[in-house]
C-alpha atoms as a PDB file:
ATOM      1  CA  UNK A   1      52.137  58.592  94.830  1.00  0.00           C
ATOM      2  CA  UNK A   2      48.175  57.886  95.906  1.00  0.00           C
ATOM      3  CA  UNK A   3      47.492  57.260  99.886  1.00  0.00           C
ATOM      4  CA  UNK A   4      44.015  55.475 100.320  1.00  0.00           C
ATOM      5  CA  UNK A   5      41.924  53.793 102.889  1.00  0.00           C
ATOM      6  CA  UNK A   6      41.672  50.066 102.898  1.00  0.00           C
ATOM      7  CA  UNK A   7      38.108  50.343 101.649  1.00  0.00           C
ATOM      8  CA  UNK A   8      39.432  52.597  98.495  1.00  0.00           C
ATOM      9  CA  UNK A   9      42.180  49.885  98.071  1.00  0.00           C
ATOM     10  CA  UNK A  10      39.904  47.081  98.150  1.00  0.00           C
ATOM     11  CA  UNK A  11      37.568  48.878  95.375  1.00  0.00           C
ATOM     12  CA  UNK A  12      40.550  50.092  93.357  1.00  0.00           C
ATOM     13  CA  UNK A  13      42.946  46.502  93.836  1.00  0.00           C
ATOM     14  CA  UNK A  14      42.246  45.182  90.304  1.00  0.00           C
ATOM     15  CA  UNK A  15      43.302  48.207  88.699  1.00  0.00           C
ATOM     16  CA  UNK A  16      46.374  48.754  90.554  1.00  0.00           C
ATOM     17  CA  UNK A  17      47.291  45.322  90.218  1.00  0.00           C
ATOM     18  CA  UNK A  18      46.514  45.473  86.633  1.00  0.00           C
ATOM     19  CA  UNK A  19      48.344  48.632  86.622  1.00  0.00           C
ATOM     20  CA  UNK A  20      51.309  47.222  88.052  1.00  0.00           C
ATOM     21  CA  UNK A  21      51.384  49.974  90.502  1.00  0.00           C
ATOM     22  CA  UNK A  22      53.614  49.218  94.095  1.00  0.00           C
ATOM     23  CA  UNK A  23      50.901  49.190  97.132  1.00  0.00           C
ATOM     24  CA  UNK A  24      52.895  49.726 100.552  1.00  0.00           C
ATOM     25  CA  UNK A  25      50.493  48.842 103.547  1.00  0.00           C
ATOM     26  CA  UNK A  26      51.030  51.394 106.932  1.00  0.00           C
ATOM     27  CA  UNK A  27      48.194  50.561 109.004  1.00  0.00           C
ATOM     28  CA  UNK A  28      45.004  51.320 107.870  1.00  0.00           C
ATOM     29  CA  UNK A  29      46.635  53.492 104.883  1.00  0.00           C
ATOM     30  CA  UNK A  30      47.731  51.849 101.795  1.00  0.00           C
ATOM     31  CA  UNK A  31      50.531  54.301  99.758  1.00  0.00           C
ATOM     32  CA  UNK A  32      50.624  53.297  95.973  1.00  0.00           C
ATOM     33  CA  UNK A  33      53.724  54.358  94.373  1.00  0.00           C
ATOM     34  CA  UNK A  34      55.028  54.385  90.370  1.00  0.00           C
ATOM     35  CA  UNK A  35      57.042  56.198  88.608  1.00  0.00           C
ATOM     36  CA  UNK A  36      54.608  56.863  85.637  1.00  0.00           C
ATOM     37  CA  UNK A  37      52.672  59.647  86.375  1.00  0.00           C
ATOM     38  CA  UNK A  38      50.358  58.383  83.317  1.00  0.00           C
ATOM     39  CA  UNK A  39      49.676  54.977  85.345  1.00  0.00           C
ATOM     40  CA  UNK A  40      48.899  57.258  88.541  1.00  0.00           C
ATOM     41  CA  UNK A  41      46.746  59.486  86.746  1.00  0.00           C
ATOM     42  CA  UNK A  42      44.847  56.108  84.956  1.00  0.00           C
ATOM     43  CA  UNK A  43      44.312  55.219  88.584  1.00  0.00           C
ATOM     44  CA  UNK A  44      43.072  58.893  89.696  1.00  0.00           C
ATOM     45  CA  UNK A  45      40.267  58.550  86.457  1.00  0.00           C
ATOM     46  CA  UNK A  46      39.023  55.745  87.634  1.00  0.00           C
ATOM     47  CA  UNK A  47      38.620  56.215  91.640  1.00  0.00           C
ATOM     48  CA  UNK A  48      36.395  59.445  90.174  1.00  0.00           C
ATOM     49  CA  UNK A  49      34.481  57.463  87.707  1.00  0.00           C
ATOM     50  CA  UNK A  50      33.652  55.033  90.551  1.00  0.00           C
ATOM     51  CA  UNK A  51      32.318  58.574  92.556  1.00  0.00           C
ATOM     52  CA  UNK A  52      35.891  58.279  95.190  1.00  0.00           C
ATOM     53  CA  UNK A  53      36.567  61.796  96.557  1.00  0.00           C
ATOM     54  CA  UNK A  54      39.613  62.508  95.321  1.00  0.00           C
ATOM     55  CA  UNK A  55      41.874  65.251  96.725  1.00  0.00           C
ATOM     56  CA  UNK A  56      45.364  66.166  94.567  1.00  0.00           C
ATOM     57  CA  UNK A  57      47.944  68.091  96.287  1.00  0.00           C
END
């Protein structure tokens, strides 16, 4: 699971689409979900590449 802003969404929303990752809206929070871990992590590579603070927990 990733939680982003809308502005990270809107920046990342080719990829997760491409991904075929599940985006849940709540707000001004958008929750991706998958169950591949390797899809997640593809997604987590990229946000850094593009310079996104990224915080894992």
């Amino acid at each position: 699971m990733a939680a982003m802003d809308l502005e990270t969404y809107e920046s990342l929303s080719q990829l997760i689409n491409k991904l075929g990752l599940n985006a849940e809206f709540m707000g001004n929070v958008v929750v991706v979900r998958d169950k591949s871990w390797s899809r997640i992590y593809k997604l987590v590579n990229k946000a850094r590449e593009l310079g996104i603070n990224v915080n894992e927990d």
